[in-house]
Protein backbone atom coordinates (compact mmCIF):
# COMPACT_ATOMS: atom_id res chain seq x y z
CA UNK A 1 9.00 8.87 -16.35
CA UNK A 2 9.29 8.33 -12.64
CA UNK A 3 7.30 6.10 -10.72
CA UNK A 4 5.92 5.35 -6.88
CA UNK A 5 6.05 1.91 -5.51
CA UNK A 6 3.50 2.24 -2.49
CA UNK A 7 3.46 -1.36 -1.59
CA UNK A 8 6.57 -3.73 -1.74
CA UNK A 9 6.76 -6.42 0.62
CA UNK A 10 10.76 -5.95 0.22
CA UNK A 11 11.71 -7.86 3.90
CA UNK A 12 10.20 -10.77 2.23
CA UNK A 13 12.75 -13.44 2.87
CA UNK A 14 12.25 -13.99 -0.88
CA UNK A 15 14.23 -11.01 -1.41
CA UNK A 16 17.07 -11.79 0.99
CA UNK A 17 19.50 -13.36 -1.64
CA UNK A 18 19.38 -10.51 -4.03
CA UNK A 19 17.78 -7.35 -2.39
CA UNK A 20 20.60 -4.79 -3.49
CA UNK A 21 19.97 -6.30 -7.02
CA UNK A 22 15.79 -5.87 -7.21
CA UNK A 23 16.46 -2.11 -5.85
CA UNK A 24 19.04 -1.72 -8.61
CA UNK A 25 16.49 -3.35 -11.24
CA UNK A 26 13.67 -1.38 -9.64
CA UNK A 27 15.55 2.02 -10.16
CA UNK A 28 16.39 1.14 -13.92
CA UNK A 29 12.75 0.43 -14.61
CA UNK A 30 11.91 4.13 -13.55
CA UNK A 31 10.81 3.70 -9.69
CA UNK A 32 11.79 6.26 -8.67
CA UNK A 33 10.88 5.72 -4.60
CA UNK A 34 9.23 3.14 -2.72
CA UNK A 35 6.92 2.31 0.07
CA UNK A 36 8.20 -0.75 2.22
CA UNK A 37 4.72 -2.12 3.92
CA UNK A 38 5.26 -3.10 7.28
CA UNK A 39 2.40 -5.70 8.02
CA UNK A 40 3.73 -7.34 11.76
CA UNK A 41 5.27 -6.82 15.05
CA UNK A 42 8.26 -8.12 13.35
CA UNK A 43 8.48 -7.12 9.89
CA UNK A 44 7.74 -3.35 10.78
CA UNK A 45 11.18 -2.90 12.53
CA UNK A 46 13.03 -4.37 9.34
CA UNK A 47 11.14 -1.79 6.68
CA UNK A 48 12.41 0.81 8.99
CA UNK A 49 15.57 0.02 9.45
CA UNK A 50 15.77 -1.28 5.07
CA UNK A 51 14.24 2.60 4.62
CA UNK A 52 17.37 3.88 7.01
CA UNK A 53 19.62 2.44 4.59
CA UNK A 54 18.28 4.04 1.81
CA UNK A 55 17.80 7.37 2.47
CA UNK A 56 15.71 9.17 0.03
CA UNK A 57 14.66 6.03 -2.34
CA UNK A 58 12.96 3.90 -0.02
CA UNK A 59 10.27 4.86 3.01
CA UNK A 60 8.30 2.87 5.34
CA UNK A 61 4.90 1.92 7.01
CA UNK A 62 4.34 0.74 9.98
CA UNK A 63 1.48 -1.65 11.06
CA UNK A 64 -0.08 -5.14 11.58
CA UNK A 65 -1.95 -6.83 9.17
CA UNK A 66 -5.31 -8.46 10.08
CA UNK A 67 -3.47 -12.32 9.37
CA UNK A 68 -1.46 -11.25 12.10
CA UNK A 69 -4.05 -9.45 14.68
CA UNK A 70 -3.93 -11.67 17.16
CA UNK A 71 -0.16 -10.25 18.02
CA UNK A 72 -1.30 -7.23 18.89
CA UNK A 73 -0.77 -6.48 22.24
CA UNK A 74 -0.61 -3.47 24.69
CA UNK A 75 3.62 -4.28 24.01
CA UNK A 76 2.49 -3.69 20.26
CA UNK A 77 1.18 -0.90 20.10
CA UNK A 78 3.89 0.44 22.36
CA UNK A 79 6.45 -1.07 19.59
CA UNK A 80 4.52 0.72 16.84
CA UNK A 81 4.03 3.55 18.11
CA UNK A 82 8.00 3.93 18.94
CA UNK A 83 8.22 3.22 15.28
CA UNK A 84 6.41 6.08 14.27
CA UNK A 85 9.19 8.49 15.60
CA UNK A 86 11.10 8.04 12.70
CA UNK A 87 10.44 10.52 9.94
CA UNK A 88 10.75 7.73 7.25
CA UNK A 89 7.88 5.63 8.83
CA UNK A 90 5.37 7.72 6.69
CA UNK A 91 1.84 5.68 6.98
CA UNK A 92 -0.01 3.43 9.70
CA UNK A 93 -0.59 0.05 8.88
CA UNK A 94 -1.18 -2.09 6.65
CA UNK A 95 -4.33 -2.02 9.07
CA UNK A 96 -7.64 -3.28 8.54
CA UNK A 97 -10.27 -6.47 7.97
CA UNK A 98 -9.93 -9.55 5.90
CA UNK A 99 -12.80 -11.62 6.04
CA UNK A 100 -11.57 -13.48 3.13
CA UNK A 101 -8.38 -15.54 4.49
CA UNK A 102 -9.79 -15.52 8.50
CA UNK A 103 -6.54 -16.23 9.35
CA UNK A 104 -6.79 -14.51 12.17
CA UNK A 105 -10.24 -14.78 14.72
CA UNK A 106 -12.68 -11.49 14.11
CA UNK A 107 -13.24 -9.88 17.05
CA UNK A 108 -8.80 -10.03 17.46
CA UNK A 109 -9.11 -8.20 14.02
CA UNK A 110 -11.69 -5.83 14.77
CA UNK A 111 -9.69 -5.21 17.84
CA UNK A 112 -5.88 -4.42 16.43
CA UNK A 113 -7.82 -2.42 13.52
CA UNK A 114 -9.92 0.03 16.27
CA UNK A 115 -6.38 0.54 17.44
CA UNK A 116 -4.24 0.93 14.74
CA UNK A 117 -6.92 3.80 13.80
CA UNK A 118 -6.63 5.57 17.34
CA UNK A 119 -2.48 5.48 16.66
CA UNK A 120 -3.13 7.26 13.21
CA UNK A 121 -5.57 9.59 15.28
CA UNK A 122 -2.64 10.31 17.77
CA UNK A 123 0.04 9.97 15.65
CA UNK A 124 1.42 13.12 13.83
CA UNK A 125 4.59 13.82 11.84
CA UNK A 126 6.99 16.23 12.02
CA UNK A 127 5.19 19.26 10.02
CA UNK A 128 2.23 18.30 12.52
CA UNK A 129 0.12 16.67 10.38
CA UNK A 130 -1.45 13.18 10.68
CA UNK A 131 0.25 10.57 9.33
CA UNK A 132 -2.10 8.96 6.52
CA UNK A 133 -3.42 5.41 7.07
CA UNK A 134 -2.60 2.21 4.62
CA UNK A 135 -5.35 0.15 4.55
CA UNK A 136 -6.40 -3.26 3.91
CA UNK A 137 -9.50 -4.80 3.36
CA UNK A 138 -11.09 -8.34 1.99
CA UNK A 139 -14.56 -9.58 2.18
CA UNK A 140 -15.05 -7.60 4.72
CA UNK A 141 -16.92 -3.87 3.57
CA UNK A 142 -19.48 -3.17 6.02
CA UNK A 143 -17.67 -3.83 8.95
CA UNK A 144 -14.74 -1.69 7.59
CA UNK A 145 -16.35 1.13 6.60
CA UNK A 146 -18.33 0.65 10.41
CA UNK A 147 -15.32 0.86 12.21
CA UNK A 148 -13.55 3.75 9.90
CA UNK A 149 -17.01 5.80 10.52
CA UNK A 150 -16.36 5.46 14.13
CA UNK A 151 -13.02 7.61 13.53
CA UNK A 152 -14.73 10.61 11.55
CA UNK A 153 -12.85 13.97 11.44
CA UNK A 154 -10.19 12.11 13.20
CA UNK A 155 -7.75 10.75 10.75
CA UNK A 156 -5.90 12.20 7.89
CA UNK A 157 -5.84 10.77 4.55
CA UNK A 158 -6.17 6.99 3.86
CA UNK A 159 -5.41 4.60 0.88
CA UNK A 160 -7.22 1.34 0.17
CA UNK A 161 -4.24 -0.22 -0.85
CA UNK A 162 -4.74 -3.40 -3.81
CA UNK A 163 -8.35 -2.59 -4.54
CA UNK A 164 -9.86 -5.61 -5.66
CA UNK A 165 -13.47 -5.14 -5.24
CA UNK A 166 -16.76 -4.01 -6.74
CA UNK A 167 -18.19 -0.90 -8.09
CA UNK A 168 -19.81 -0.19 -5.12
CA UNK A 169 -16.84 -0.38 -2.60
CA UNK A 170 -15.36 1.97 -4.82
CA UNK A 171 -17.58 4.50 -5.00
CA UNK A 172 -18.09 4.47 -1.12
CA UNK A 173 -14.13 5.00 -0.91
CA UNK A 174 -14.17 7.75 -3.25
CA UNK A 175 -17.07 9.32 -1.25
CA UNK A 176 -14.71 9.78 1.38
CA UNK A 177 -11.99 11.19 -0.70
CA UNK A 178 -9.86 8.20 -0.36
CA UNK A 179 -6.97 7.24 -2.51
CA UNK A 180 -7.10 4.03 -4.22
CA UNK A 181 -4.04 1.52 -4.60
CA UNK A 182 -4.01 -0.87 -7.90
CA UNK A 183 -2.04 -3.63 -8.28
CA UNK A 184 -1.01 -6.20 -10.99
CA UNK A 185 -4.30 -7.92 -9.79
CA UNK A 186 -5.86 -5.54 -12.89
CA UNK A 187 -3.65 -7.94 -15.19
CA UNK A 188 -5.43 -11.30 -14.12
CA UNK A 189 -8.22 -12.01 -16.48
CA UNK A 190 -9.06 -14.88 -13.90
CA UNK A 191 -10.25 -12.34 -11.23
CA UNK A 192 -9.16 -9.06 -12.16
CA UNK A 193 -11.20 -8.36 -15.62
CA UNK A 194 -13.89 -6.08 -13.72
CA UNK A 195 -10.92 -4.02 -12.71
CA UNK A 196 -10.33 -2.66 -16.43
CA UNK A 197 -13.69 -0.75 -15.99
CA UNK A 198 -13.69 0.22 -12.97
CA UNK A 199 -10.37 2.18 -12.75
CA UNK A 200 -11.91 4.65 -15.31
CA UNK A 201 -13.52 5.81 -12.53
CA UNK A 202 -10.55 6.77 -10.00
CA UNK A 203 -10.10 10.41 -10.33
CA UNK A 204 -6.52 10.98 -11.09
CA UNK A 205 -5.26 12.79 -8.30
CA UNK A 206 -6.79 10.07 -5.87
CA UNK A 207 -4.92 7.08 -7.90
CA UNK A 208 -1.73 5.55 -6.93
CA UNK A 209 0.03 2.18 -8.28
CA UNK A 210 1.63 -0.56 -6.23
CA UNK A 211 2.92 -4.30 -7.04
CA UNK A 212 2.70 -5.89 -3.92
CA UNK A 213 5.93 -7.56 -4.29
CA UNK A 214 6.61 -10.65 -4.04
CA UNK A 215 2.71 -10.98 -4.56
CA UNK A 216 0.64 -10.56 -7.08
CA UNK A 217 2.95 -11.11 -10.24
CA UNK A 218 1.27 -9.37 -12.91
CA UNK A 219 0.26 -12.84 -15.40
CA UNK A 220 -0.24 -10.31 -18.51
CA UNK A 221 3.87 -9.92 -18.44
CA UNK A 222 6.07 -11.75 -20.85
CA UNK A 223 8.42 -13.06 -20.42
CA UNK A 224 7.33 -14.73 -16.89
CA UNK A 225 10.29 -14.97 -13.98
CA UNK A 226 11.15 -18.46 -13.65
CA UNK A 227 10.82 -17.86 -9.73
CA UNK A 228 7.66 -16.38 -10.00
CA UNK A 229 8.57 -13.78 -7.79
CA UNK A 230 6.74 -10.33 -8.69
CA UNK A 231 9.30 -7.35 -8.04
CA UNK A 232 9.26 -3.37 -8.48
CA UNK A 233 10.91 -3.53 -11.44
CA UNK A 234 7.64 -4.43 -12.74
CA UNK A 235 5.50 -1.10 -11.82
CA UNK A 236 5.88 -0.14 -15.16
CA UNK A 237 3.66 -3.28 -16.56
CA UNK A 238 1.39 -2.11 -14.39
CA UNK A 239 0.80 1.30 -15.26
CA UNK A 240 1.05 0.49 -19.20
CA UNK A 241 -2.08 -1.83 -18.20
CA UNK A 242 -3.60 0.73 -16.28
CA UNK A 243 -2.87 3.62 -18.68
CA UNK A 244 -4.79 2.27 -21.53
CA UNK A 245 -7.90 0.96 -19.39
CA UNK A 246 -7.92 4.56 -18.76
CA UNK A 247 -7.22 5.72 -22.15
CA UNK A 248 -4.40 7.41 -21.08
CA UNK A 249 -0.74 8.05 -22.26
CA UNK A 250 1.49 5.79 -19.89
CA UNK A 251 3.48 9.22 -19.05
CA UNK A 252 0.08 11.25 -17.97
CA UNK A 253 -1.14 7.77 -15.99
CA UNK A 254 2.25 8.00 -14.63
CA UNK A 255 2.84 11.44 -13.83
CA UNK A 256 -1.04 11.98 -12.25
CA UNK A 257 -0.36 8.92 -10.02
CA UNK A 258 3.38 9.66 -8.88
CA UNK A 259 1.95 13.30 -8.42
CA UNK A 260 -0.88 11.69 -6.27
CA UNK A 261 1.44 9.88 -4.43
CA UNK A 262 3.97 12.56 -2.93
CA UNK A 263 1.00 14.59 -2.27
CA UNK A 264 -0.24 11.36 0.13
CA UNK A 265 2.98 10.21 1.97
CA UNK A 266 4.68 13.95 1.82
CA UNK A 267 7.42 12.95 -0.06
CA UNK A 268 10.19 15.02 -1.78
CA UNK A 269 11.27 15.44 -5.27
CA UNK A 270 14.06 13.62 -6.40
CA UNK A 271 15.96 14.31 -9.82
């Protein structure tokens, strides 16, 4: 059974002490290649340059995060769009809205997201396709699917990556043939209980599976890490939890969604 990791957070300095060792654990747990989100001016470079040294296993995005909108300048975009030269830089963003932490003022968010989508509009890889976009968004529907409208027949493919909301956000992604990214968020019975309907729902060539390393540490697994530190190695919690929502075998869950995933990001096979 191999699996996709399309969102680890793996230049986390959490990860800095034993980063050879969570790849190592990651590729015994059956992930088989990862995504390494790059969510800043800063962080981008480094998921790059972690992807370089891992030809193969890991890739790359490359992006700012709304929390972080305010840094992007004219010199950012320039940066980012340097970035996207490489061939292992294989998504824009994570891009998008969050309404919900307003770390970052609106308008600078509705700003760095209107041009993050005109560098996935521009922005094509080597086989001359678009580059799909990895999106983000929080309390903030309307005015993302506003500014995504604005972009129509533009862009390439796009995944919603850690869906946490409600039916109806869904439905409107799916409308546009959008791929969906769950998370260990379906394992919180605090705030992720509606999720166990709702990914019935995802067809199975538009769902992919993520943990959002360091974040989002699945609270269903046992035994807990002492550090509290969610890693890759536990994808495979995830799509056991996700499998029988569905009513799936964990292999068909798996296969459909690793299947989904090379389709999305163009990746190759690997043994």
């Amino acid at each position: 059974m191999q699996l996709i990791d399309i969102g680890a957070n793996l230049t986390h300095d959490s990860f800095d002490r034993d980063r050879d060792a969570v790849l190592a654990r990651a590729r015994e747990a059956g992930v088989a290649q990862m995504i390494i989100t790059g969510a800043s001016r800063e962080h981008s470079p480094m998921a790059l340059a972690l992807a370089r040294q891992h030809p193969g296993f890991l890739y790359a995005t490359a992006g700012v995060h709304p929390h972080h909108a305010v840094e992007y300048t004219d010199e950012c975009d320039a940066d980012m769009r340097a970035l996207h030269a490489h061939a292992e830089v294989v998504a824009v963003g994570e891009c998008g809205l969050d309404y919900f932490r307003d770390f970052a003022p609106r308008p600078a968010q509705h700003r760095a997201f209107e041009r993050q989508l005109q560098l996935a509009a521009d922005v094509v890889a080597a086989d001359g396709a678009r580059k799909p976009l990895f999106l983000h968004q929080r309390d903030a529907h309307a005015d993302f699917m506003a500014q995504m409208k604005n972009f129509d027949g533009r862009l390439g493919a796009a995944v919603v990556h850690c869906f946490t909301g409600e039916r109806q956000e869904l439905f409107d992604y799916l409308d546009q043939d959008w791929y969906i990214g769950i998370t260990g968020w379906l394992c919180d019975e605090r705030r992720g209980g509606h999720l166990r309907e709702l990914v019935k729902h995802i067809p199975a060539n538009r769902l992919m599976i993520e943990t959002d390393a360091p974040y989002l540490l699945p609270r269903s697994l046992k035994p807990m890490p002492k550090d509290r530190r969610n890693e890759p190695m536990f994808l495979s919690h995830i799509v056991e939890e996700l499998a029988r929502d569905r009513g799936e075998d964990v292999e068909t869950t798996a296969a459909n969604a690793t299947a989904a995933t090379r389709a999305f990001f163009r990746l190759p096979e690997v043994a």
